[in-house]
PDB file of N, CA and C in Angstrom:
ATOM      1  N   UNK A   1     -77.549  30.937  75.758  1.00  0.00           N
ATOM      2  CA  UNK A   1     -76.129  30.669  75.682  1.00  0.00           C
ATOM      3  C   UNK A   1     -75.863  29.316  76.309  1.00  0.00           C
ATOM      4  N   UNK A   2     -75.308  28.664  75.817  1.00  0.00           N
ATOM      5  CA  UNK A   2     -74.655  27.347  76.494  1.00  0.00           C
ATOM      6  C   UNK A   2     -73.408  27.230  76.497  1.00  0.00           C
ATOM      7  N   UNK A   3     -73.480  26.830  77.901  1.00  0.00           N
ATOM      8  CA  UNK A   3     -71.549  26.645  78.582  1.00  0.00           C
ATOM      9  C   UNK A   3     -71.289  25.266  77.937  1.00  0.00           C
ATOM     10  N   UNK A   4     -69.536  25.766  77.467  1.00  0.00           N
ATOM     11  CA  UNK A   4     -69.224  24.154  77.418  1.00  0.00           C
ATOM     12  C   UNK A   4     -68.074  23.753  77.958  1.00  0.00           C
ATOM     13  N   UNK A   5     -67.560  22.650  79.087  1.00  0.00           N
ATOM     14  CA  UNK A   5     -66.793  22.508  79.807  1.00  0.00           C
ATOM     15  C   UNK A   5     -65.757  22.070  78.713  1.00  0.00           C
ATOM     16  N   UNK A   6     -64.965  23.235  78.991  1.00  0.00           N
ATOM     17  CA  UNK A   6     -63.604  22.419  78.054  1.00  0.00           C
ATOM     18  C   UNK A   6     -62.383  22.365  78.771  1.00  0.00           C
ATOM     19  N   UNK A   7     -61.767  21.011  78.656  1.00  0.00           N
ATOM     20  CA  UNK A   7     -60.391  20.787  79.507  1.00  0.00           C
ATOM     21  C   UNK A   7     -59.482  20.981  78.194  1.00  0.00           C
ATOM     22  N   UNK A   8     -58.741  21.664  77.704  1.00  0.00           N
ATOM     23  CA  UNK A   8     -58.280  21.671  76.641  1.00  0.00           C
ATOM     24  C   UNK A   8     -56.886  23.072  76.944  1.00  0.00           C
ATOM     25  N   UNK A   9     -55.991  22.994  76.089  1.00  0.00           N
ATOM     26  CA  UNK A   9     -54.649  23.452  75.966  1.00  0.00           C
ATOM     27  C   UNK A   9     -54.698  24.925  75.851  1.00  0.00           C
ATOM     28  N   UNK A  10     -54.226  25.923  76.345  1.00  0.00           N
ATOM     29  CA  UNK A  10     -54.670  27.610  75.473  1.00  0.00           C
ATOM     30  C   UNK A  10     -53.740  27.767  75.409  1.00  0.00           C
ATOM     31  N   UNK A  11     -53.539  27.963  73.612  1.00  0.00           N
ATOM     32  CA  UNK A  11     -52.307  28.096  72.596  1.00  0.00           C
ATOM     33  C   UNK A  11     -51.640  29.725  73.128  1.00  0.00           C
ATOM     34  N   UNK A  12     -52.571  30.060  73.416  1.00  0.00           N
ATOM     35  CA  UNK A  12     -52.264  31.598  73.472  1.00  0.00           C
ATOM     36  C   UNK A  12     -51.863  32.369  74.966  1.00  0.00           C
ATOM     37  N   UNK A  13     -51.395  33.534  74.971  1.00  0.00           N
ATOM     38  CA  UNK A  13     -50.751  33.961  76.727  1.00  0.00           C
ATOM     39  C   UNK A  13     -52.695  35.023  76.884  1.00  0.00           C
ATOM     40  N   UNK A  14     -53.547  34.971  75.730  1.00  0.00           N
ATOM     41  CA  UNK A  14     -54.648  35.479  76.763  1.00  0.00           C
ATOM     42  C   UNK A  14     -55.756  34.103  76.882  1.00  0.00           C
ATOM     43  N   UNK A  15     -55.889  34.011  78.010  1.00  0.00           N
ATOM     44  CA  UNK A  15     -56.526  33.061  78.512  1.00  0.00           C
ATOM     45  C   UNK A  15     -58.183  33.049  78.720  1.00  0.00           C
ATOM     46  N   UNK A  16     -58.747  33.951  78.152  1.00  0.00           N
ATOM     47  CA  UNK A  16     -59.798  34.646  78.438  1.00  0.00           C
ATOM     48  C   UNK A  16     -60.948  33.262  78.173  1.00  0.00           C
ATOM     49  N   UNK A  17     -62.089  33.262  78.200  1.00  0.00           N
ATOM     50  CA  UNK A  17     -62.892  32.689  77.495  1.00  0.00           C
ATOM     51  C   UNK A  17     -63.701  33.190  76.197  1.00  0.00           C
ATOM     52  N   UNK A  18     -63.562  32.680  75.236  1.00  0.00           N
ATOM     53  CA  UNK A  18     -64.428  33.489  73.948  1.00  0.00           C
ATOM     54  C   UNK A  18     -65.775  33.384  74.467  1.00  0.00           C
ATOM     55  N   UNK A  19     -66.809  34.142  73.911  1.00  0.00           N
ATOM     56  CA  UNK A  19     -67.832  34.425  73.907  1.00  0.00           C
ATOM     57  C   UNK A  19     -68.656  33.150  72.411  1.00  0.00           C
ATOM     58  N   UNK A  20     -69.100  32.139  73.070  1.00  0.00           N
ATOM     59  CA  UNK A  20     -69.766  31.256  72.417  1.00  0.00           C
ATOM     60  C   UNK A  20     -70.722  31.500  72.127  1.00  0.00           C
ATOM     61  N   UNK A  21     -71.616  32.603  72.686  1.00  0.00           N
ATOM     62  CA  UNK A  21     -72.728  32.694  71.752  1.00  0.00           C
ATOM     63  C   UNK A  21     -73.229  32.338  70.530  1.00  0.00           C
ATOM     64  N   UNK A  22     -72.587  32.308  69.480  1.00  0.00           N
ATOM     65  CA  UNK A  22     -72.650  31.853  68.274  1.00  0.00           C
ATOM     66  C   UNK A  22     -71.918  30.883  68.183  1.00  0.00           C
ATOM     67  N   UNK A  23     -72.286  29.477  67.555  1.00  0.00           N
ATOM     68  CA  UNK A  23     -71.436  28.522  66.713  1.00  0.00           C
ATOM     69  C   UNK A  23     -72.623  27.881  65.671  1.00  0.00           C
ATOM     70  N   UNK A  24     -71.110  27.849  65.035  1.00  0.00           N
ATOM     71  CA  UNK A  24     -72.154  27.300  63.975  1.00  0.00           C
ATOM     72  C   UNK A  24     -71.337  25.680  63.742  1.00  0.00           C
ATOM     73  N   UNK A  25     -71.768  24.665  63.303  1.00  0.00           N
ATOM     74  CA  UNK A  25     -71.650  23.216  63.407  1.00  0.00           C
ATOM     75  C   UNK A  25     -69.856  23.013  63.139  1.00  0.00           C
ATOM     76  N   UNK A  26     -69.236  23.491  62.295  1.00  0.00           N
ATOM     77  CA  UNK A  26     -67.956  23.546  62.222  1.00  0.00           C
ATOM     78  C   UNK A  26     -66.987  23.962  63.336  1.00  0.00           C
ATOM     79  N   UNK A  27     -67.538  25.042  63.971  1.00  0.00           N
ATOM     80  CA  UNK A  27     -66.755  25.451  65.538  1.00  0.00           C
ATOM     81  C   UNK A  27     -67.263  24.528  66.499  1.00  0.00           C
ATOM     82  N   UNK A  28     -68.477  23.680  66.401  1.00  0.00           N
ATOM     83  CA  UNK A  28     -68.740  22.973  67.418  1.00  0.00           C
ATOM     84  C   UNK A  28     -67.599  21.451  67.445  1.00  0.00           C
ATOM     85  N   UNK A  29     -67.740  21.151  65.633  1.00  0.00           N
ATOM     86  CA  UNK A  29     -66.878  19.780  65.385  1.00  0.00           C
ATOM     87  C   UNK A  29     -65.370  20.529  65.717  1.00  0.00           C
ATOM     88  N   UNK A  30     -64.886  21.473  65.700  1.00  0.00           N
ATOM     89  CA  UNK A  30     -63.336  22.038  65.922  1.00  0.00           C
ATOM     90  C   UNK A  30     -63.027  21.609  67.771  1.00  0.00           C
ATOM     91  N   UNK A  31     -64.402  22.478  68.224  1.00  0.00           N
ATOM     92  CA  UNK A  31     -64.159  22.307  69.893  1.00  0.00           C
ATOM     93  C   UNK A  31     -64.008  21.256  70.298  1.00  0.00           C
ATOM     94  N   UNK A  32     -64.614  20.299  69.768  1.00  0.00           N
ATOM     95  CA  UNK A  32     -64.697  18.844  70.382  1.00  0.00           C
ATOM     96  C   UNK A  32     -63.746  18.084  70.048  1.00  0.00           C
ATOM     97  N   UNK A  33     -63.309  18.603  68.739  1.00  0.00           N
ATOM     98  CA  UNK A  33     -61.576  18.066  68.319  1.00  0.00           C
ATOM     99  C   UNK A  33     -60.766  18.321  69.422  1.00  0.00           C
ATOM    100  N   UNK A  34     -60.850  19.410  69.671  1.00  0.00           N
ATOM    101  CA  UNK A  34     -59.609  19.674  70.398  1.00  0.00           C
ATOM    102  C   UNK A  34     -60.070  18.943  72.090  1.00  0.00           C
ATOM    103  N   UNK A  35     -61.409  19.132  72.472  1.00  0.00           N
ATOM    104  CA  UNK A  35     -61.209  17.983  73.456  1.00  0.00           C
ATOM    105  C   UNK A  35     -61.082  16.532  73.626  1.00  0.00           C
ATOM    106  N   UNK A  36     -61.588  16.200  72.329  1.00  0.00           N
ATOM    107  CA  UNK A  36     -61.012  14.579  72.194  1.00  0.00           C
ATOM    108  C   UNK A  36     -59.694  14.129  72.009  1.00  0.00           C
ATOM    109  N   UNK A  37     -59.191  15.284  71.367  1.00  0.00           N
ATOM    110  CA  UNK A  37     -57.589  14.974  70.656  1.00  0.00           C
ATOM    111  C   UNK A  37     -56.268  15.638  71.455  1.00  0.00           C
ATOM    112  N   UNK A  38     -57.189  16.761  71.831  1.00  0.00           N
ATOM    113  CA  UNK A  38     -55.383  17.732  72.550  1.00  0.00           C
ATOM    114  C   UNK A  38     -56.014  17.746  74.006  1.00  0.00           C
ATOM    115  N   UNK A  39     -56.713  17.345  74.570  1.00  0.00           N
ATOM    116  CA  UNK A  39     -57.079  18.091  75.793  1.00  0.00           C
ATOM    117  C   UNK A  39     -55.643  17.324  76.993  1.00  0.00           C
ATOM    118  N   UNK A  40     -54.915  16.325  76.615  1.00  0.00           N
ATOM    119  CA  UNK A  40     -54.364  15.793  77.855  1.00  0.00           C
ATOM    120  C   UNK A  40     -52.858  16.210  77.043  1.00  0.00           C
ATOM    121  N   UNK A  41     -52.694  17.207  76.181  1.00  0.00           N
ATOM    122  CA  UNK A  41     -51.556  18.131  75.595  1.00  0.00           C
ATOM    123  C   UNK A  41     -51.108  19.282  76.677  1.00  0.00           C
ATOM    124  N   UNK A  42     -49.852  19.051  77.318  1.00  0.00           N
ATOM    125  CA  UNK A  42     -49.154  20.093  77.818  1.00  0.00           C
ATOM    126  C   UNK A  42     -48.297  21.027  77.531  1.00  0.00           C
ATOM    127  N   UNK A  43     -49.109  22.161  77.046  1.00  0.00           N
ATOM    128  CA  UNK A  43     -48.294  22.964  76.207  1.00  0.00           C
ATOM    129  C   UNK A  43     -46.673  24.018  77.388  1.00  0.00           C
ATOM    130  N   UNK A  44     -46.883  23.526  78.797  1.00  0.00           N
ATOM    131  CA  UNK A  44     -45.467  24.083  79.272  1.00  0.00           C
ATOM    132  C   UNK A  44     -44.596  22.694  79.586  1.00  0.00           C
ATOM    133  N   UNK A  45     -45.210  21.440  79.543  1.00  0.00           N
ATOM    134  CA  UNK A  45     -44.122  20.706  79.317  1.00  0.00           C
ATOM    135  C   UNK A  45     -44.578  19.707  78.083  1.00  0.00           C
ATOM    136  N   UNK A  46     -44.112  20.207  76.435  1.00  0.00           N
ATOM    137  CA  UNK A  46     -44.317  19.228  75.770  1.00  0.00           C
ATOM    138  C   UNK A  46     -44.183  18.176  75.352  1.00  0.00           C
ATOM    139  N   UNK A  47     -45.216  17.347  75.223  1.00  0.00           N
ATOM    140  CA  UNK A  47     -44.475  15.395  74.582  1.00  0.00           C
ATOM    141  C   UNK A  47     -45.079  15.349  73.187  1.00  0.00           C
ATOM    142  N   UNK A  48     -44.000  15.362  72.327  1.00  0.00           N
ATOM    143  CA  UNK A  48     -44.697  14.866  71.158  1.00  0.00           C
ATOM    144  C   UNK A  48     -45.007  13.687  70.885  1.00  0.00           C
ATOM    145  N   UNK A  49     -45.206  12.839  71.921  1.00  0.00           N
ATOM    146  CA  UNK A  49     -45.375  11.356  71.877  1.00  0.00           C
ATOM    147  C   UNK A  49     -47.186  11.357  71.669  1.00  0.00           C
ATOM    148  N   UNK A  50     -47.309  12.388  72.777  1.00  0.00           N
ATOM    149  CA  UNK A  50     -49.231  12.455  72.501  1.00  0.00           C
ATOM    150  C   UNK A  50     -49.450  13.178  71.686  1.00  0.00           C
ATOM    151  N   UNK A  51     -48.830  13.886  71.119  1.00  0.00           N
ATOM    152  CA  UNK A  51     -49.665  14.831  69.864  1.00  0.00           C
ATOM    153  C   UNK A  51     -50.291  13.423  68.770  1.00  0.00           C
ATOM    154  N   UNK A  52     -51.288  13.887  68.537  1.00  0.00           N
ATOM    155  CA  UNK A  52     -51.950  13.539  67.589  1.00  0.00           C
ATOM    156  C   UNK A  52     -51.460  13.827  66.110  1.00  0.00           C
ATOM    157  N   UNK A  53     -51.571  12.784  65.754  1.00  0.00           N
ATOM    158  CA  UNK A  53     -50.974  13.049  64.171  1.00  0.00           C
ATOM    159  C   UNK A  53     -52.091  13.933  63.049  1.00  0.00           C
ATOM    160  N   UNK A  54     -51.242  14.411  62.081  1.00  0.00           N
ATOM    161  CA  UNK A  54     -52.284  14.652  61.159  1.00  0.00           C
ATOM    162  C   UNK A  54     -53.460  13.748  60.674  1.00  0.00           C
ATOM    163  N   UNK A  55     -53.120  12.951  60.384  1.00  0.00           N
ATOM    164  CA  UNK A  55     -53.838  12.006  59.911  1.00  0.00           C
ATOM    165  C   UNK A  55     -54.759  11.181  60.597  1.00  0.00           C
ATOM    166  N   UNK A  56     -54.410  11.431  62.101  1.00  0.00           N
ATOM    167  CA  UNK A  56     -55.921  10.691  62.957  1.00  0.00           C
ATOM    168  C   UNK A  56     -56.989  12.257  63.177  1.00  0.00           C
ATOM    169  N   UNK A  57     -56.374  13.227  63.264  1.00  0.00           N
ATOM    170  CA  UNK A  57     -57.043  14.511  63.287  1.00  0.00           C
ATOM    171  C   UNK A  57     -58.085  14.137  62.609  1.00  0.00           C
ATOM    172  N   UNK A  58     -57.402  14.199  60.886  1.00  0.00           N
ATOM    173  CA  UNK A  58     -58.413  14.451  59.866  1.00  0.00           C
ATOM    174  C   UNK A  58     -59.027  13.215  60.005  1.00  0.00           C
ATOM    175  N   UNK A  59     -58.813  12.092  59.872  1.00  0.00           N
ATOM    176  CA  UNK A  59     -59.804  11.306  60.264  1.00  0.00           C
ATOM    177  C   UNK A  59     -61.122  11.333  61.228  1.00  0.00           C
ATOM    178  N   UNK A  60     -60.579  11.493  62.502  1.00  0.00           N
ATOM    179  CA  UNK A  60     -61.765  12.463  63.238  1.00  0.00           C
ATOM    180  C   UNK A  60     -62.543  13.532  62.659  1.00  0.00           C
ATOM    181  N   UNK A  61     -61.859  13.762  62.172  1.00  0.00           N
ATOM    182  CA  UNK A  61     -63.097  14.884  61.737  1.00  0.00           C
ATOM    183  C   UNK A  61     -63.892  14.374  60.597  1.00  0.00           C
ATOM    184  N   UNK A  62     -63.648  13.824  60.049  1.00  0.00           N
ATOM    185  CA  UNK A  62     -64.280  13.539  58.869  1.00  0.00           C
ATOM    186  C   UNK A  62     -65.207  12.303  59.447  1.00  0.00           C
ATOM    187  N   UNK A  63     -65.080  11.326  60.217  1.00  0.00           N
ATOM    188  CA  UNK A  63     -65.803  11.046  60.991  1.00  0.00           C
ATOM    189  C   UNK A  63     -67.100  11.303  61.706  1.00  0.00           C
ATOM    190  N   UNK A  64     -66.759  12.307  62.375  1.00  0.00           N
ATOM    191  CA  UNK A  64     -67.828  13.133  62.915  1.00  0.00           C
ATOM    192  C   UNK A  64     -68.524  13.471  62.457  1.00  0.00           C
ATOM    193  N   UNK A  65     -68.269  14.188  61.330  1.00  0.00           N
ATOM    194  CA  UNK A  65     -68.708  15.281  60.090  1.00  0.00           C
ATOM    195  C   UNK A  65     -69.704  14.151  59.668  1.00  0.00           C
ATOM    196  N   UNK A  66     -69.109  13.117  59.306  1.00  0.00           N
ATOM    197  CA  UNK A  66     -70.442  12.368  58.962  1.00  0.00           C
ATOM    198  C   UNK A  66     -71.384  12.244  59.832  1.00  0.00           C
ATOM    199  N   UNK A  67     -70.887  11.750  60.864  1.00  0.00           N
ATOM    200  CA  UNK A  67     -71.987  11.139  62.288  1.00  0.00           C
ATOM    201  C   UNK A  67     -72.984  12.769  61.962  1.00  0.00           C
ATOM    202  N   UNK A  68     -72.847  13.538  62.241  1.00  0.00           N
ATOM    203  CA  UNK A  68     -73.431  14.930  62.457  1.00  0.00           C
ATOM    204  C   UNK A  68     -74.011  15.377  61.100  1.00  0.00           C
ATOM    205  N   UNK A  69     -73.734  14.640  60.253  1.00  0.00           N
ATOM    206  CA  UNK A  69     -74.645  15.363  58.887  1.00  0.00           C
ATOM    207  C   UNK A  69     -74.090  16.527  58.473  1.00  0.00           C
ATOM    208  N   UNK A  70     -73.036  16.840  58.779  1.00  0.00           N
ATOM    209  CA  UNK A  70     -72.299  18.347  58.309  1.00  0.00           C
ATOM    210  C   UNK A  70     -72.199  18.307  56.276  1.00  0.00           C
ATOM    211  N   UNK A  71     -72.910  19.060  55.868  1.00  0.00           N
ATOM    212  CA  UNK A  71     -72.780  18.862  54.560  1.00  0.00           C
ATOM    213  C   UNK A  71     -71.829  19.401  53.944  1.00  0.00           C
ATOM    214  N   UNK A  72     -71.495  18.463  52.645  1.00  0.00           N
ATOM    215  CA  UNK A  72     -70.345  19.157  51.724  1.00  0.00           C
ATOM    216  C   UNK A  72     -69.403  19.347  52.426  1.00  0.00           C
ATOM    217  N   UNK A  73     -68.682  18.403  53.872  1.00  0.00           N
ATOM    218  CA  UNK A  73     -67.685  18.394  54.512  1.00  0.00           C
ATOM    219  C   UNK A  73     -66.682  17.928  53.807  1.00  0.00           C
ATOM    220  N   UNK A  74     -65.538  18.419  53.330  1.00  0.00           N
ATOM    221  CA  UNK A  74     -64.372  17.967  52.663  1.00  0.00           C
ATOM    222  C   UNK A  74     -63.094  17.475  53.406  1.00  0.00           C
ATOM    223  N   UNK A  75     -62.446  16.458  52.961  1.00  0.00           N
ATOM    224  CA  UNK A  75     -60.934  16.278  53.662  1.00  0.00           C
ATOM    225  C   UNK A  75     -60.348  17.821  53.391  1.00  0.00           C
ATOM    226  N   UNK A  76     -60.358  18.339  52.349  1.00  0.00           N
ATOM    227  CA  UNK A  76     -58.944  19.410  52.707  1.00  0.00           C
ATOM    228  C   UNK A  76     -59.962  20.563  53.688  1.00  0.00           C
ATOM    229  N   UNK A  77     -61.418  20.809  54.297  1.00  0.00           N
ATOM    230  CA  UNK A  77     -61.470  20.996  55.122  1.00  0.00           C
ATOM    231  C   UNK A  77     -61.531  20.715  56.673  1.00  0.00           C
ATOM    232  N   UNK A  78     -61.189  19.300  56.792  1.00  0.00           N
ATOM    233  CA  UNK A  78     -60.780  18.640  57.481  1.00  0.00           C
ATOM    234  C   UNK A  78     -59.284  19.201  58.273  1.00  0.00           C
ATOM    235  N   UNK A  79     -58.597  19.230  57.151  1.00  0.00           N
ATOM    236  CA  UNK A  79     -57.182  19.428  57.171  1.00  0.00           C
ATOM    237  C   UNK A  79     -56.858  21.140  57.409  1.00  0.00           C
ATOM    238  N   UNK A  80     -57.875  22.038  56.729  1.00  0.00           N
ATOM    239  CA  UNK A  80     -57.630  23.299  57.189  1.00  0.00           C
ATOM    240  C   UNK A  80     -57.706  23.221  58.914  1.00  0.00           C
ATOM    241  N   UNK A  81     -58.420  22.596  59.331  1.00  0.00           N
ATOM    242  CA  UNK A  81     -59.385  22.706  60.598  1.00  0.00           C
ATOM    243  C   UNK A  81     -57.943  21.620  61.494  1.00  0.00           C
ATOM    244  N   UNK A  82     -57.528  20.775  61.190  1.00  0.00           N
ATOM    245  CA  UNK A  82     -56.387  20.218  61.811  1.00  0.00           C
ATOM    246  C   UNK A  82     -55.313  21.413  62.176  1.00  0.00           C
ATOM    247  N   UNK A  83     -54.843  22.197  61.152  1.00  0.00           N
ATOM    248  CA  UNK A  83     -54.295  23.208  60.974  1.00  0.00           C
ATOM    249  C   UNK A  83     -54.448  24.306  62.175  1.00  0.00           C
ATOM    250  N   UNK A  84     -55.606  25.024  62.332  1.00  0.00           N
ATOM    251  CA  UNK A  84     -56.637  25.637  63.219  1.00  0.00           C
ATOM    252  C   UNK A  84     -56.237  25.379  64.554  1.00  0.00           C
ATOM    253  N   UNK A  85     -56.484  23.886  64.666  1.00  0.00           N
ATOM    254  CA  UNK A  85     -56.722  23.617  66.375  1.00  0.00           C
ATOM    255  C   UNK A  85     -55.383  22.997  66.644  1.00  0.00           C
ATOM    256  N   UNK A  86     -54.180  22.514  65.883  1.00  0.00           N
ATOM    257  CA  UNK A  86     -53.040  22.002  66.262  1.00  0.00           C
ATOM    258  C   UNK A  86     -52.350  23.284  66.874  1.00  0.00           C
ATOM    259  N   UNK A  87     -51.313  22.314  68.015  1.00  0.00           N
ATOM    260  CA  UNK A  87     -50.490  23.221  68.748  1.00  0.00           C
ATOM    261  C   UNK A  87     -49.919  24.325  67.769  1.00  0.00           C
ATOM    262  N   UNK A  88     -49.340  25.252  67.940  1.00  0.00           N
ATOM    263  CA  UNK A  88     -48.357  26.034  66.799  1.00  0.00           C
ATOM    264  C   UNK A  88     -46.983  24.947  66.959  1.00  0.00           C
ATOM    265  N   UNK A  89     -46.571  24.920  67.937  1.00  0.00           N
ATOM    266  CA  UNK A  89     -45.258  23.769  67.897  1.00  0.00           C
ATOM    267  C   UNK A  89     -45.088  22.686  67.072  1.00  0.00           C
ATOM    268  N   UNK A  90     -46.400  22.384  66.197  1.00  0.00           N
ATOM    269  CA  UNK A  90     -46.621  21.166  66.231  1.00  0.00           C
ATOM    270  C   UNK A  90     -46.863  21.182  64.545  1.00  0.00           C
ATOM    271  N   UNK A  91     -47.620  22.512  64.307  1.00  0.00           N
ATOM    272  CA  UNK A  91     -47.613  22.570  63.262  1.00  0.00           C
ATOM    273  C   UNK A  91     -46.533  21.896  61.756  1.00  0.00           C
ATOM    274  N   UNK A  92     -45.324  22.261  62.435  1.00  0.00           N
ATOM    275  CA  UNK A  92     -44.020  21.793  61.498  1.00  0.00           C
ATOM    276  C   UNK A  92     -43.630  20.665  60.935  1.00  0.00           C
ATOM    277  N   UNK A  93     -44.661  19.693  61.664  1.00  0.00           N
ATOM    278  CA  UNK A  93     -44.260  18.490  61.074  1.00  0.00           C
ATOM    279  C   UNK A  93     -43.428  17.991  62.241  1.00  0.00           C
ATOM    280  N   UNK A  94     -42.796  16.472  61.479  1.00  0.00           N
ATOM    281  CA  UNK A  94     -41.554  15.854  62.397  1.00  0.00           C
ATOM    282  C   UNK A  94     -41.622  15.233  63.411  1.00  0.00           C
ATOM    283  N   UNK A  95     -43.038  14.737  63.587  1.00  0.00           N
ATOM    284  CA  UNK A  95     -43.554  13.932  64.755  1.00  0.00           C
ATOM    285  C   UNK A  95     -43.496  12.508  63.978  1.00  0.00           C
ATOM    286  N   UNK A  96     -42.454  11.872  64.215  1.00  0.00           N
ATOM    287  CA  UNK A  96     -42.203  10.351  63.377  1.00  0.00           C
ATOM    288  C   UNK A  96     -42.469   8.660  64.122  1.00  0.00           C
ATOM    289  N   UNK A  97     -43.087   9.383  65.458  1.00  0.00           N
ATOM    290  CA  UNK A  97     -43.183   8.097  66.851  1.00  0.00           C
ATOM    291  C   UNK A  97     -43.895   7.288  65.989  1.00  0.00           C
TER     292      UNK A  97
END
């Protein structure tokens, strides 16, 4: 099993840690999204000034995806996976900074 230090946002009121035992290359590129992209995101006092846009998300990822050899990586799975790890607040759109 390998620990992975994550400073990152929990969308949710259970705070638990998942059980990582398993990942497979897509949950690894998701985790690291969310620590490159949301980890300095305060979900009890929010700024939508730092949210990350859609569009640098998917960029990151698709990025990576290359660096890492992830095959048959697609933008609209890119974009599911933006979807995934974005705040729920945030989801809606309307971030125009």
């Amino acid at each position: 099993v390998i620990t992975l230090p994550l400073t990152a946002p929990i969308f949710s009121e259970d705070q638990t840690a998942p059980d990582l035992s398993y990942m497979t290359p897509d949950m690894k590129l998701m985790l690291d999204a969310v620590q490159a992209l949301w980890s300095k995101y305060d979900l009890k006092n929010p700024d939508p000034s730092i949210a990350p846009f859609k569009k640098d998300v998917v960029k990151w990822l698709m990025d990576e995806a290359a660096k890492r050899n992830i095959q048959d990586f697609s933008k609209s799975r890119a974009e599911m996976m933006d979807t995934i790890i974005r705040c729920p607040k945030s989801r809606g759109g309307g971030n125009t900074l």
